[in-house]
PDB file of N, CA and C in Angstrom:
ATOM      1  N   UNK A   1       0.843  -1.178   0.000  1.00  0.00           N
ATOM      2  CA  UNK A   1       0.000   0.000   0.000  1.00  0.00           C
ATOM      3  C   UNK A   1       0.886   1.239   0.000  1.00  0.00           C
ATOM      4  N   UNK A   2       0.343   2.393  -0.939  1.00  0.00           N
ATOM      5  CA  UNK A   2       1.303   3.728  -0.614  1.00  0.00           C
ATOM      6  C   UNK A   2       0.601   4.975  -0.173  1.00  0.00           C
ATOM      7  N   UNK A   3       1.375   4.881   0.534  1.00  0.00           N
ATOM      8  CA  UNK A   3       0.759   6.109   1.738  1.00  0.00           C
ATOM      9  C   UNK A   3       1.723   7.563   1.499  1.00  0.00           C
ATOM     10  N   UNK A   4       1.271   8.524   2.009  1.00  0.00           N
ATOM     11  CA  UNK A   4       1.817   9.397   1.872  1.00  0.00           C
ATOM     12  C   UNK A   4       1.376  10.577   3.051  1.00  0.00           C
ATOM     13  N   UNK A   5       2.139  11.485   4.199  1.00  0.00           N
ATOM     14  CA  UNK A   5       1.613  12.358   4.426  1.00  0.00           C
ATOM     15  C   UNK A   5       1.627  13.617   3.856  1.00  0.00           C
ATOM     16  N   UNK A   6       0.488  13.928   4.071  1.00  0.00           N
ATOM     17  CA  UNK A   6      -0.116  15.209   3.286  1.00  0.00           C
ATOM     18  C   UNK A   6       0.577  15.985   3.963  1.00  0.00           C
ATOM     19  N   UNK A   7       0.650  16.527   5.408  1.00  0.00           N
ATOM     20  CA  UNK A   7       1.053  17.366   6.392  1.00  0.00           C
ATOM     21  C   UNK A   7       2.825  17.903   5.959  1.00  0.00           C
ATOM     22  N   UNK A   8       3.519  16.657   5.846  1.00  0.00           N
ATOM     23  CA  UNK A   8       5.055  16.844   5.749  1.00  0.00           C
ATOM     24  C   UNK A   8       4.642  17.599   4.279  1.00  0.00           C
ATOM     25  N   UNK A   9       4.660  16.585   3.760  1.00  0.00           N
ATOM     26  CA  UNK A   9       4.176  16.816   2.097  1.00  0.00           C
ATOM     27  C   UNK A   9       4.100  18.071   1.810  1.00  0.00           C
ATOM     28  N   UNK A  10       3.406  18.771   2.558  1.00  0.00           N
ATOM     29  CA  UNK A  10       2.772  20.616   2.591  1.00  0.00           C
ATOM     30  C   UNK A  10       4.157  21.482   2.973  1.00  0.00           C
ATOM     31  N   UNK A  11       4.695  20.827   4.379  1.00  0.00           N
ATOM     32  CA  UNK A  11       5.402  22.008   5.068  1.00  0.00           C
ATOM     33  C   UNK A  11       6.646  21.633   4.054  1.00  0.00           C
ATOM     34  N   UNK A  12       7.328  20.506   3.304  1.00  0.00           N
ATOM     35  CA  UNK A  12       8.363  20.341   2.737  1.00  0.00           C
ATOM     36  C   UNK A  12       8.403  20.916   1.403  1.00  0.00           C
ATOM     37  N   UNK A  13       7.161  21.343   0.646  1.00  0.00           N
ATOM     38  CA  UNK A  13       7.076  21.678  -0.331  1.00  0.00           C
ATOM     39  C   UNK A  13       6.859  23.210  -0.504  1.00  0.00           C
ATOM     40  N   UNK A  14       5.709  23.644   0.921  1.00  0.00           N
ATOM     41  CA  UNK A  14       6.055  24.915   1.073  1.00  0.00           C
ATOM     42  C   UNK A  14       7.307  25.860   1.130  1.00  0.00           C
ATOM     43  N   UNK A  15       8.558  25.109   1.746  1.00  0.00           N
ATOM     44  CA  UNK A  15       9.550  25.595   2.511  1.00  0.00           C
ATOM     45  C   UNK A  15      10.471  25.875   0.797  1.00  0.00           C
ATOM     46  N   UNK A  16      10.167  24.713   0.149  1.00  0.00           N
ATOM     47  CA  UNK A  16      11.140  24.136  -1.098  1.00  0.00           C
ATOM     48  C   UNK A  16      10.769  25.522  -2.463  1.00  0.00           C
ATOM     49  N   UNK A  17       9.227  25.967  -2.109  1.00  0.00           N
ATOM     50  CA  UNK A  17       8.728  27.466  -2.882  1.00  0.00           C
ATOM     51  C   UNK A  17       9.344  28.399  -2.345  1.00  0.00           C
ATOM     52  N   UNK A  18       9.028  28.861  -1.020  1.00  0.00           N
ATOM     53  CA  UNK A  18       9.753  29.632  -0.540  1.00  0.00           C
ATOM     54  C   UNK A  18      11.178  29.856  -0.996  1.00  0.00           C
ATOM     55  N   UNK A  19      11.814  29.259  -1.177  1.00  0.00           N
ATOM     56  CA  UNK A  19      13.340  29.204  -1.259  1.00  0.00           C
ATOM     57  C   UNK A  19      13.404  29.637  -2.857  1.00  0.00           C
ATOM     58  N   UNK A  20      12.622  28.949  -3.861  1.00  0.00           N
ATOM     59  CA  UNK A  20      12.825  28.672  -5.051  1.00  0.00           C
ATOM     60  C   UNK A  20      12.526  30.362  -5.906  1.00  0.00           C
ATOM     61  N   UNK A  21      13.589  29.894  -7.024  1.00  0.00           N
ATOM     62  CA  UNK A  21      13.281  31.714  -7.706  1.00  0.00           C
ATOM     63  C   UNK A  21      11.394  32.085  -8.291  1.00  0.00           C
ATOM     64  N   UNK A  22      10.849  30.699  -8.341  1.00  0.00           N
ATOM     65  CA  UNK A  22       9.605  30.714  -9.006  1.00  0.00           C
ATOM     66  C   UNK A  22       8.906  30.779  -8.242  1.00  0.00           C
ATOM     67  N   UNK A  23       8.587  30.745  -6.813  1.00  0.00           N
ATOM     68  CA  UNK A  23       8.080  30.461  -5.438  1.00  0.00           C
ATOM     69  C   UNK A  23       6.558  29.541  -5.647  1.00  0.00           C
ATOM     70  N   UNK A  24       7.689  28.197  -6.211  1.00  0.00           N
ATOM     71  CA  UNK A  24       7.079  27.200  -6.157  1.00  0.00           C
ATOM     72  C   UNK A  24       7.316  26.117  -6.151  1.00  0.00           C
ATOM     73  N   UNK A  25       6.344  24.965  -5.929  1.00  0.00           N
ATOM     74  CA  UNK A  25       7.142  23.629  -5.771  1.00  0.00           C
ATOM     75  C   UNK A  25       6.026  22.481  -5.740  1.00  0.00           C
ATOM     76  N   UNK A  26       6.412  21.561  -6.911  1.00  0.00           N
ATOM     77  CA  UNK A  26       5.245  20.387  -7.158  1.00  0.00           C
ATOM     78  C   UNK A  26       5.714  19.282  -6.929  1.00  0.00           C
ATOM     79  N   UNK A  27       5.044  18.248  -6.407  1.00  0.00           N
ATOM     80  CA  UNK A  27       5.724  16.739  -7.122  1.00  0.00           C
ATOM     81  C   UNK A  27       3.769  15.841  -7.164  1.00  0.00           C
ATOM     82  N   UNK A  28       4.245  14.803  -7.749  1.00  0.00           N
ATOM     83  CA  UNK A  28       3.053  13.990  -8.280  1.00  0.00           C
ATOM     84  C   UNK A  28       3.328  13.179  -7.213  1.00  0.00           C
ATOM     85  N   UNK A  29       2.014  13.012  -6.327  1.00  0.00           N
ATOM     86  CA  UNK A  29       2.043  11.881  -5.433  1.00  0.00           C
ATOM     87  C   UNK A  29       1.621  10.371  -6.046  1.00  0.00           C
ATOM     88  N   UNK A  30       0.560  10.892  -6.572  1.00  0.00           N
ATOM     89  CA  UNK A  30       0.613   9.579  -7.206  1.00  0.00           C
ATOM     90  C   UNK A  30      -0.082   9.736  -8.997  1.00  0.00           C
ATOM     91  N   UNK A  31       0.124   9.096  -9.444  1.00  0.00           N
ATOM     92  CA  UNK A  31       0.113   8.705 -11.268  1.00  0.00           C
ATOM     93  C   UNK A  31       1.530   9.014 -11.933  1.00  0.00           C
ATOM     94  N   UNK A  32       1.343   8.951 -13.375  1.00  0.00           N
ATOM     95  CA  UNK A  32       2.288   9.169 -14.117  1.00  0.00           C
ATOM     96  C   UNK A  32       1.620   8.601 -15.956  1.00  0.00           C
ATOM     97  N   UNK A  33       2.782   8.343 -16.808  1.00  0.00           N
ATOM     98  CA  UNK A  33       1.851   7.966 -17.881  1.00  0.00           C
ATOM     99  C   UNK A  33       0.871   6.290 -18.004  1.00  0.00           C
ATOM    100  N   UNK A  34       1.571   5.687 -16.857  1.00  0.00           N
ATOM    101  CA  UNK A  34       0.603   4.453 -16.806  1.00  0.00           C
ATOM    102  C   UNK A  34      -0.595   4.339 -16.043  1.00  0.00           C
ATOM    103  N   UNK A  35      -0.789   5.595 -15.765  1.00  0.00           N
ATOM    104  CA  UNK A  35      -2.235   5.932 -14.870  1.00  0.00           C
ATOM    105  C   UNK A  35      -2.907   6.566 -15.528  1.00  0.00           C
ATOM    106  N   UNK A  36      -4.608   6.803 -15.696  1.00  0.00           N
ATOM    107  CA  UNK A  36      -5.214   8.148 -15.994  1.00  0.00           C
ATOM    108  C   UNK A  36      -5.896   9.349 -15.073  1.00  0.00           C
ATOM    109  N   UNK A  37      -5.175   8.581 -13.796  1.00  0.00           N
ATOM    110  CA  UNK A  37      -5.868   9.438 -12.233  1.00  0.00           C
ATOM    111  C   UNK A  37      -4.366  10.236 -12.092  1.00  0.00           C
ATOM    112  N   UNK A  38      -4.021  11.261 -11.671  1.00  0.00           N
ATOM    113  CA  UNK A  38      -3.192  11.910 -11.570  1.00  0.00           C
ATOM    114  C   UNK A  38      -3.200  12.774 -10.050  1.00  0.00           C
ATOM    115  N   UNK A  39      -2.377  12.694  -9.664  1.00  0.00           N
ATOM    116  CA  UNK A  39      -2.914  13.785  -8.626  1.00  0.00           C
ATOM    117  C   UNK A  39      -1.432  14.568  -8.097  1.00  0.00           C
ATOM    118  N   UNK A  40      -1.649  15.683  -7.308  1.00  0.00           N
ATOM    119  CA  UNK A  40       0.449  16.432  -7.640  1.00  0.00           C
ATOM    120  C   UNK A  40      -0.020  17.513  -6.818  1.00  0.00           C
ATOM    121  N   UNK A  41       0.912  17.671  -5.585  1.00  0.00           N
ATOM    122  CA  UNK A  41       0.828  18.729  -4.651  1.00  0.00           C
ATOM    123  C   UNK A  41       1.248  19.367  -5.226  1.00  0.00           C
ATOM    124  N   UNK A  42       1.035  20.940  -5.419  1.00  0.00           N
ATOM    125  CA  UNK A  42       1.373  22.083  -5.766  1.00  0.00           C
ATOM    126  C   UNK A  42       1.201  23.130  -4.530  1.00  0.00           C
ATOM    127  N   UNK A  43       2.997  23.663  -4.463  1.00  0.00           N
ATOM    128  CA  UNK A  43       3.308  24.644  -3.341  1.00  0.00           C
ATOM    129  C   UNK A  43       3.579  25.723  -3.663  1.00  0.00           C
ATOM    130  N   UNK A  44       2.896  27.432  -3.272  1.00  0.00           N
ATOM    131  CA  UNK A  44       2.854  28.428  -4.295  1.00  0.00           C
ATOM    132  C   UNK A  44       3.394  29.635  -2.895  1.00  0.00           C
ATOM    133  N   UNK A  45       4.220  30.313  -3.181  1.00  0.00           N
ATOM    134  CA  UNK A  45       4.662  31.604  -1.960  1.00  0.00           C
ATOM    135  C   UNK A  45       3.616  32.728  -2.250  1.00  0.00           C
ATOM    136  N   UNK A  46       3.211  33.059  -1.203  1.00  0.00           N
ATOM    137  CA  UNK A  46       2.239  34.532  -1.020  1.00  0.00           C
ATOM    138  C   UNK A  46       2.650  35.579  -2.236  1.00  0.00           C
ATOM    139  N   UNK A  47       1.474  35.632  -3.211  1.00  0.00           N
ATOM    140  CA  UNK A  47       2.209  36.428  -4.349  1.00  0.00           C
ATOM    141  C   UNK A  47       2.182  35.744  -5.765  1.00  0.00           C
ATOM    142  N   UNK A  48       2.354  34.535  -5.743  1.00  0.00           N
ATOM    143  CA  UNK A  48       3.238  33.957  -6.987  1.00  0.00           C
ATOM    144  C   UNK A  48       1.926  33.174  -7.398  1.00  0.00           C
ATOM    145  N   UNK A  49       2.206  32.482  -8.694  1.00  0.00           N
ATOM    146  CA  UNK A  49       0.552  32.074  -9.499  1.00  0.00           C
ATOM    147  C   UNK A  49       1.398  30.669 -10.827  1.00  0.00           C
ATOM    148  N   UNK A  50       0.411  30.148 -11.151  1.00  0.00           N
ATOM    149  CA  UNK A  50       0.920  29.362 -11.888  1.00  0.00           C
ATOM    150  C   UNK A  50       0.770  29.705 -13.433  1.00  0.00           C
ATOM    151  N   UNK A  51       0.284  30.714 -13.296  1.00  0.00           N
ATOM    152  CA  UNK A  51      -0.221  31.806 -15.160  1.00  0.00           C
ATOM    153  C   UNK A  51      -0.876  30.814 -15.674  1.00  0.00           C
ATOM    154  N   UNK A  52      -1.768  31.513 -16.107  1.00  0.00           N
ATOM    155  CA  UNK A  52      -2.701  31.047 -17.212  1.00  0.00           C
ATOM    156  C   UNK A  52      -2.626  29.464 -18.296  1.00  0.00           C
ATOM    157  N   UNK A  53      -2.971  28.750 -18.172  1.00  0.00           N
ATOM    158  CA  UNK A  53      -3.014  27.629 -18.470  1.00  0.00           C
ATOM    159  C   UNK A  53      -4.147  26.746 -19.206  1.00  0.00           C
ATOM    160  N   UNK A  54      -3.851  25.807 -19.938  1.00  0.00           N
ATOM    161  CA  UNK A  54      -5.018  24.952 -20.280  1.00  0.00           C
ATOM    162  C   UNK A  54      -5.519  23.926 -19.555  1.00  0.00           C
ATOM    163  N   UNK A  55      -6.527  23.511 -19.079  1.00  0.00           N
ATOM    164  CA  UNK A  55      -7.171  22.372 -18.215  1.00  0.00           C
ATOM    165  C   UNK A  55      -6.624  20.874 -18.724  1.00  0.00           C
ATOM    166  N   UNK A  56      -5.529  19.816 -18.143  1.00  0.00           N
ATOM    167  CA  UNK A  56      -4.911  18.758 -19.020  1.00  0.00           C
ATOM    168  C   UNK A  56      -6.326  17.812 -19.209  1.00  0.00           C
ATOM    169  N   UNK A  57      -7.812  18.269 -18.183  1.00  0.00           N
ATOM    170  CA  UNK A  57      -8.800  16.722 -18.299  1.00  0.00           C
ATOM    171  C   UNK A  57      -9.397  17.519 -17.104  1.00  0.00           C
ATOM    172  N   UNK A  58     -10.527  16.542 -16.804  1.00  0.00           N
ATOM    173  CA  UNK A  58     -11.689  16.914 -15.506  1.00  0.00           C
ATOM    174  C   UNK A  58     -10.694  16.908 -14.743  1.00  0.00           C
ATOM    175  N   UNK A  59     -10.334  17.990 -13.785  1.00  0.00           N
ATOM    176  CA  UNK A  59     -10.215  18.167 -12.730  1.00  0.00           C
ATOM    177  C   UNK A  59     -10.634  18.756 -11.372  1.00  0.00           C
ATOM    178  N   UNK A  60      -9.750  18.646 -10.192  1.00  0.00           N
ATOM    179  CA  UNK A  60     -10.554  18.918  -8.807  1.00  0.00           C
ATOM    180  C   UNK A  60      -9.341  19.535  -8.093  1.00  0.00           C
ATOM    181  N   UNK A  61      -9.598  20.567  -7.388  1.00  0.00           N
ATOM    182  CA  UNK A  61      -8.404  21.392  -6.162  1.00  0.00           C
ATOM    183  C   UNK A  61      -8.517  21.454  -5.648  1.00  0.00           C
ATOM    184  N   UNK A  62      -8.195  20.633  -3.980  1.00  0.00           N
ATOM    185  CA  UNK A  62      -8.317  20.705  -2.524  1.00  0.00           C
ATOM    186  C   UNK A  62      -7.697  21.895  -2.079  1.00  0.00           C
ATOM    187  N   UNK A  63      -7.498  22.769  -1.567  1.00  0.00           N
ATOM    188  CA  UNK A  63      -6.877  23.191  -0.750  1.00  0.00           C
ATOM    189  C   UNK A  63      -6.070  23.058   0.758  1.00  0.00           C
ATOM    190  N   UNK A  64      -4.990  23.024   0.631  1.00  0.00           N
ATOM    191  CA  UNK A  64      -4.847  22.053   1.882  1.00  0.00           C
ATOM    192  C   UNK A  64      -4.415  23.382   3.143  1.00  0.00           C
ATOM    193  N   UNK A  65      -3.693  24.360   2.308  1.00  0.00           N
ATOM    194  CA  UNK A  65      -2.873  25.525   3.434  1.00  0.00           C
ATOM    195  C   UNK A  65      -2.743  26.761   2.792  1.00  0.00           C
ATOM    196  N   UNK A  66      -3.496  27.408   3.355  1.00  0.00           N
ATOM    197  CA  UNK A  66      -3.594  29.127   2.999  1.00  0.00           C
ATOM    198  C   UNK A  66      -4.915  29.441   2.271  1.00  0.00           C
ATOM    199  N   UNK A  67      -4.466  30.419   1.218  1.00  0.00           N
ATOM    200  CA  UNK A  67      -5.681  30.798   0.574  1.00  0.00           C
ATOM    201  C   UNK A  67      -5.234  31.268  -1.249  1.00  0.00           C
ATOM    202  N   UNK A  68      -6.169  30.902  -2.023  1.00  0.00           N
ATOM    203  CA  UNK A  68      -5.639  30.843  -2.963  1.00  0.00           C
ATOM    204  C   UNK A  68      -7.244  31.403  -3.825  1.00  0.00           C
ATOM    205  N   UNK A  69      -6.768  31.894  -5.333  1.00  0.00           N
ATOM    206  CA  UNK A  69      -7.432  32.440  -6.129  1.00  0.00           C
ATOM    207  C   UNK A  69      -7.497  31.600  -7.255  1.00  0.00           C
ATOM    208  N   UNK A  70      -8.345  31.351  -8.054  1.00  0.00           N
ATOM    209  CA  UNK A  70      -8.572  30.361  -9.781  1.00  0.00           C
ATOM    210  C   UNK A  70      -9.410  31.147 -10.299  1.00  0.00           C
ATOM    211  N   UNK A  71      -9.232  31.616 -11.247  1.00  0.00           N
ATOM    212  CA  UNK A  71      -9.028  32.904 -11.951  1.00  0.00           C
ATOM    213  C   UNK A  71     -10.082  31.989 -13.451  1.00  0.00           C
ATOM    214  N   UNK A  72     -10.450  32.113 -13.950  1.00  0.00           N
ATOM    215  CA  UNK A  72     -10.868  31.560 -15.098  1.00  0.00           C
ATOM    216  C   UNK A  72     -11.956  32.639 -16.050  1.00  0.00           C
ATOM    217  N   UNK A  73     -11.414  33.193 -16.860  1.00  0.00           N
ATOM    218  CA  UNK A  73     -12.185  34.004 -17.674  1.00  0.00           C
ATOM    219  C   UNK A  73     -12.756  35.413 -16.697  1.00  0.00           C
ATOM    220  N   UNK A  74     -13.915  35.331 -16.414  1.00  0.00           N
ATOM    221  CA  UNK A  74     -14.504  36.626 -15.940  1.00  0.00           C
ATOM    222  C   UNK A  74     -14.859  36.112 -14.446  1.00  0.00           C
ATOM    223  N   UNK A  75     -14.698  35.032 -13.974  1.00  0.00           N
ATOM    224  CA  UNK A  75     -14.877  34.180 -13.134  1.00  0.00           C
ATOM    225  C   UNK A  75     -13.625  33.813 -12.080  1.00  0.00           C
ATOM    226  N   UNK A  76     -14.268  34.042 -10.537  1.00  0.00           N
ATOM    227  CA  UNK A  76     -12.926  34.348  -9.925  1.00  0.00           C
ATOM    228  C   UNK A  76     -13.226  33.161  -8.420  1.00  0.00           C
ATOM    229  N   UNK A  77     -13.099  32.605  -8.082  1.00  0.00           N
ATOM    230  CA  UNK A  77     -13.122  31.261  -6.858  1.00  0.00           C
ATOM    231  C   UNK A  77     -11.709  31.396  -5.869  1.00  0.00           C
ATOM    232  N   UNK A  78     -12.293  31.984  -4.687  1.00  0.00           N
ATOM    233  CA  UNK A  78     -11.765  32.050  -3.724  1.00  0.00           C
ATOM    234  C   UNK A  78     -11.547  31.271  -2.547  1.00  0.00           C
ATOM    235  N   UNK A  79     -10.524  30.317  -2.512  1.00  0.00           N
ATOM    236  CA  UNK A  79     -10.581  29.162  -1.307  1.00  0.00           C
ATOM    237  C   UNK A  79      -9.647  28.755  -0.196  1.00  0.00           C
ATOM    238  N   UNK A  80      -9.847  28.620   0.885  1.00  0.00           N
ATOM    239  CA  UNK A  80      -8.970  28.390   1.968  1.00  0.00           C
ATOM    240  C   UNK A  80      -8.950  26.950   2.316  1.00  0.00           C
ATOM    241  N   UNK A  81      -7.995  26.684   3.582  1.00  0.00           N
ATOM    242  CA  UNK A  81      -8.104  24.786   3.785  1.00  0.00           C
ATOM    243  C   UNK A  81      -9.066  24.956   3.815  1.00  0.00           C
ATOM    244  N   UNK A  82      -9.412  23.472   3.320  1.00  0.00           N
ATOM    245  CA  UNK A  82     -10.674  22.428   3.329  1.00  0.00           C
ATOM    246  C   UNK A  82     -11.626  22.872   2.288  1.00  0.00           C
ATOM    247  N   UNK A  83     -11.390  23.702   1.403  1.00  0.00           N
ATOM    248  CA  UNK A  83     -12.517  23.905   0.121  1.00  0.00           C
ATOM    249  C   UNK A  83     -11.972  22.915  -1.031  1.00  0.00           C
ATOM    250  N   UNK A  84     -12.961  22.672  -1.626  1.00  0.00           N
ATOM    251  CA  UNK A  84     -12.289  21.971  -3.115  1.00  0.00           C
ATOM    252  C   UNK A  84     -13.583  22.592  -4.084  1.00  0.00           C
ATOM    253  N   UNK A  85     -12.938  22.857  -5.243  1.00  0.00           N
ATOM    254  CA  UNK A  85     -13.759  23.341  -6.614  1.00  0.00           C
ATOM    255  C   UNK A  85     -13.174  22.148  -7.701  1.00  0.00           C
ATOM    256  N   UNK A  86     -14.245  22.407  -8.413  1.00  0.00           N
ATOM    257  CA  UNK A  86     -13.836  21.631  -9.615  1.00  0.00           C
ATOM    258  C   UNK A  86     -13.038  22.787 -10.940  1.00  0.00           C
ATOM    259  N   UNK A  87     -12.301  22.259 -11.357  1.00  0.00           N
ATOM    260  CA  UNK A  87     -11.129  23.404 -12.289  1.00  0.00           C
ATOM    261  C   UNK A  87     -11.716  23.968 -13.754  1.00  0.00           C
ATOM    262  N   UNK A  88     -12.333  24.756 -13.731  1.00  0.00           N
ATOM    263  CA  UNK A  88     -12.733  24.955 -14.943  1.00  0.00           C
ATOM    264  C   UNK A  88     -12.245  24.566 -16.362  1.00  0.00           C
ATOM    265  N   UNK A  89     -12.945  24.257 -17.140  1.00  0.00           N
ATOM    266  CA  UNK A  89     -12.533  23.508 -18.621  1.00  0.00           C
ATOM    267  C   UNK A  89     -11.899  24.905 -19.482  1.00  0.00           C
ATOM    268  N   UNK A  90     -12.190  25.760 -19.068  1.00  0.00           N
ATOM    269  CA  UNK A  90     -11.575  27.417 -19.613  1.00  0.00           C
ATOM    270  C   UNK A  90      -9.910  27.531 -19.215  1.00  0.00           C
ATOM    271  N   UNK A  91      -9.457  27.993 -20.364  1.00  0.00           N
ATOM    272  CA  UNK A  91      -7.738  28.655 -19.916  1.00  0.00           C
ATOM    273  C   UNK A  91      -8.383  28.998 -18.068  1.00  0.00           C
ATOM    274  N   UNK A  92      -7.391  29.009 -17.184  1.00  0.00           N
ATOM    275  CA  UNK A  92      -7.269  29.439 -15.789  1.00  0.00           C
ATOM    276  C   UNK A  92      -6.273  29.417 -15.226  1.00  0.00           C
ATOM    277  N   UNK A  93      -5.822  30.230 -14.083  1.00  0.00           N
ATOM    278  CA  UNK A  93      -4.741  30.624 -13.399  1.00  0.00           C
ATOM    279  C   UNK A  93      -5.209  30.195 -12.143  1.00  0.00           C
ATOM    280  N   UNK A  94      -3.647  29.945 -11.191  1.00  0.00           N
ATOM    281  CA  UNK A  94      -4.133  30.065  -9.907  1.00  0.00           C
ATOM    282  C   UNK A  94      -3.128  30.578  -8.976  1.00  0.00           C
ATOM    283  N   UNK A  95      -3.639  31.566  -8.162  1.00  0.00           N
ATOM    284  CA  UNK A  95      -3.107  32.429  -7.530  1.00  0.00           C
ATOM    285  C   UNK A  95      -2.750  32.502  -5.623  1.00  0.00           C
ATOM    286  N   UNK A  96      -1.547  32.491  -5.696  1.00  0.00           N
ATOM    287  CA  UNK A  96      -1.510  32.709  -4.082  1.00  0.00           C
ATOM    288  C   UNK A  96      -1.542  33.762  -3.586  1.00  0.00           C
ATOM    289  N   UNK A  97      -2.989  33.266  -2.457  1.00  0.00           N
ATOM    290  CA  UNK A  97      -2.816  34.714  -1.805  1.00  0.00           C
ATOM    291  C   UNK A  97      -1.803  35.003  -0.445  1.00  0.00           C
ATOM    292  N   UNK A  98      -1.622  34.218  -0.025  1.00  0.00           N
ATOM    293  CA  UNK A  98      -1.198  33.908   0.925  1.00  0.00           C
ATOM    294  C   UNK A  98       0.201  32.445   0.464  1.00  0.00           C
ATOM    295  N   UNK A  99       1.162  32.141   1.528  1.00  0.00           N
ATOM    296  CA  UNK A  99       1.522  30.950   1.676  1.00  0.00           C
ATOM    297  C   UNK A  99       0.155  29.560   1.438  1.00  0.00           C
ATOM    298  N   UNK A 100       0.533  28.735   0.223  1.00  0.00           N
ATOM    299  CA  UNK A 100      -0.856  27.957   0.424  1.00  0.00           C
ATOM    300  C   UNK A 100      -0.236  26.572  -0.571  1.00  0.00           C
ATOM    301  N   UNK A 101      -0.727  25.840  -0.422  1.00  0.00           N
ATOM    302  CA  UNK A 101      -0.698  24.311  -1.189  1.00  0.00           C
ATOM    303  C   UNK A 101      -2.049  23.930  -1.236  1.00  0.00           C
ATOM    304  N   UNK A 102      -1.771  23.258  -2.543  1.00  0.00           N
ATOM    305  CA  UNK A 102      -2.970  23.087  -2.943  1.00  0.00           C
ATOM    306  C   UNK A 102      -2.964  21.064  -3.384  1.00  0.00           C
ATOM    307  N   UNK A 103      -3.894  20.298  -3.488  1.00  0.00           N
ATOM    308  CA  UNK A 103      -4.035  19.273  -4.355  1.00  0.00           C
ATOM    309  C   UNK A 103      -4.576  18.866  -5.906  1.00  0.00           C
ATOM    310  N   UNK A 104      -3.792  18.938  -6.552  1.00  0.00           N
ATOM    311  CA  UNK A 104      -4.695  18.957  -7.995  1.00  0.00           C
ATOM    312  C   UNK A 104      -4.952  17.395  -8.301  1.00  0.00           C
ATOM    313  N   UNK A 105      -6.190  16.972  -8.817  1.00  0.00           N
ATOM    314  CA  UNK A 105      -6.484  15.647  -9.144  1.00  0.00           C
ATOM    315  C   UNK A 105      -7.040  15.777 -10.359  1.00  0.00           C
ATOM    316  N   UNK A 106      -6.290  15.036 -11.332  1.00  0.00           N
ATOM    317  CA  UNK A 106      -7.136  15.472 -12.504  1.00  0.00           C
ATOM    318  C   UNK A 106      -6.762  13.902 -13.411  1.00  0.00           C
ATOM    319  N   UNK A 107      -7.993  13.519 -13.947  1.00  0.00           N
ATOM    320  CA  UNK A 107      -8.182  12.397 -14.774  1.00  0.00           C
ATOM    321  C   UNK A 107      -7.507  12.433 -16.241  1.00  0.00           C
ATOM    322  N   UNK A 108      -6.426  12.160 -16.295  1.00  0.00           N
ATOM    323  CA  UNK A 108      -5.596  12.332 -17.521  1.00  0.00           C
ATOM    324  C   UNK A 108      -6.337  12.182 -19.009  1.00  0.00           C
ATOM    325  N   UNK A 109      -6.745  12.541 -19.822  1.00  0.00           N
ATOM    326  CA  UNK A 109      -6.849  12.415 -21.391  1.00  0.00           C
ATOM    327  C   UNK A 109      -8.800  12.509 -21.027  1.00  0.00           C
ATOM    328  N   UNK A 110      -9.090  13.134 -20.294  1.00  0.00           N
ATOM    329  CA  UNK A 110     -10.408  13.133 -20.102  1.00  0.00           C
ATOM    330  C   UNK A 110     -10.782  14.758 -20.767  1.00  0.00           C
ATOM    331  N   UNK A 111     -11.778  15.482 -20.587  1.00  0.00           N
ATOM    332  CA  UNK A 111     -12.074  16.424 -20.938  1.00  0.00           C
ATOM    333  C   UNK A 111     -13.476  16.765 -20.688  1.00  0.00           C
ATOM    334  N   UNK A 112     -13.911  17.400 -19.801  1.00  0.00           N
ATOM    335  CA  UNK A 112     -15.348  17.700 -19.725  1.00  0.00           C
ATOM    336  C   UNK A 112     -16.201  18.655 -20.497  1.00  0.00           C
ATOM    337  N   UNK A 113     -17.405  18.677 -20.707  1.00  0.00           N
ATOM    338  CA  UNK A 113     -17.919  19.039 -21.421  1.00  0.00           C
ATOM    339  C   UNK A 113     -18.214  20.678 -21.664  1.00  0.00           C
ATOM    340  N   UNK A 114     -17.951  21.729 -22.895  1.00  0.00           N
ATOM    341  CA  UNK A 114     -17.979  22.939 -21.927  1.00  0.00           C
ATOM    342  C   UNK A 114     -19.120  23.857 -21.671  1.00  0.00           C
TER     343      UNK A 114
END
């Protein structure tokens, strides 16, 4: 079985943004290309954003620490721990407002409807 804590997971990845020139820091807990479930902590410093992007498939964003912004068109979702949204199928950004990590889960080669 693979386990993982979320908790270390957060403060090690937070610390690893902080430091970093991009003030950020990901790794995939679990999938890769022999999976179509994906899922990848993403650690963002107060300030810093992941710019504008395309949706890779249906996805979902936990929030695990701080507070963070997803930006999508004219459309703006504001969330702290313990919220999760589903990621809009629209180009979207996501923004730290604060120190924050987030969970992205997203079903690889999927695409929801728009």
């Amino acid at each position: 079985m693979q386990t993982t804590s979320l908790t270390s997971a957060v403060e090690e990845h937070l610390a690893a943004a902080r430091a970093a020139g991009a003030g950020r820091s990901s790794h995939t807990l679990y999938g890769g290309q022999e999976h179509r479930l994906r899922q990848t902590l993403i650690a963002l410093a107060e300030g810093r954003s992941l710019g504008e992007h395309e949706s890779p498939g249906e996805a979902t964003l936990q929030v695990l620490r701080g507070r963070v912004r997803l930006h999508a068109g004219d459309e703006t979702w504001e969330g702290v721990a313990g919220d999760h949204a589903v990621v809009p199928v629209a180009r979207h950004d996501l923004e730290a407002v604060e120190d924050s990590a987030v969970l992205l889960t997203v079903a690889v080669g999927t695409r929801p409807p728009s």
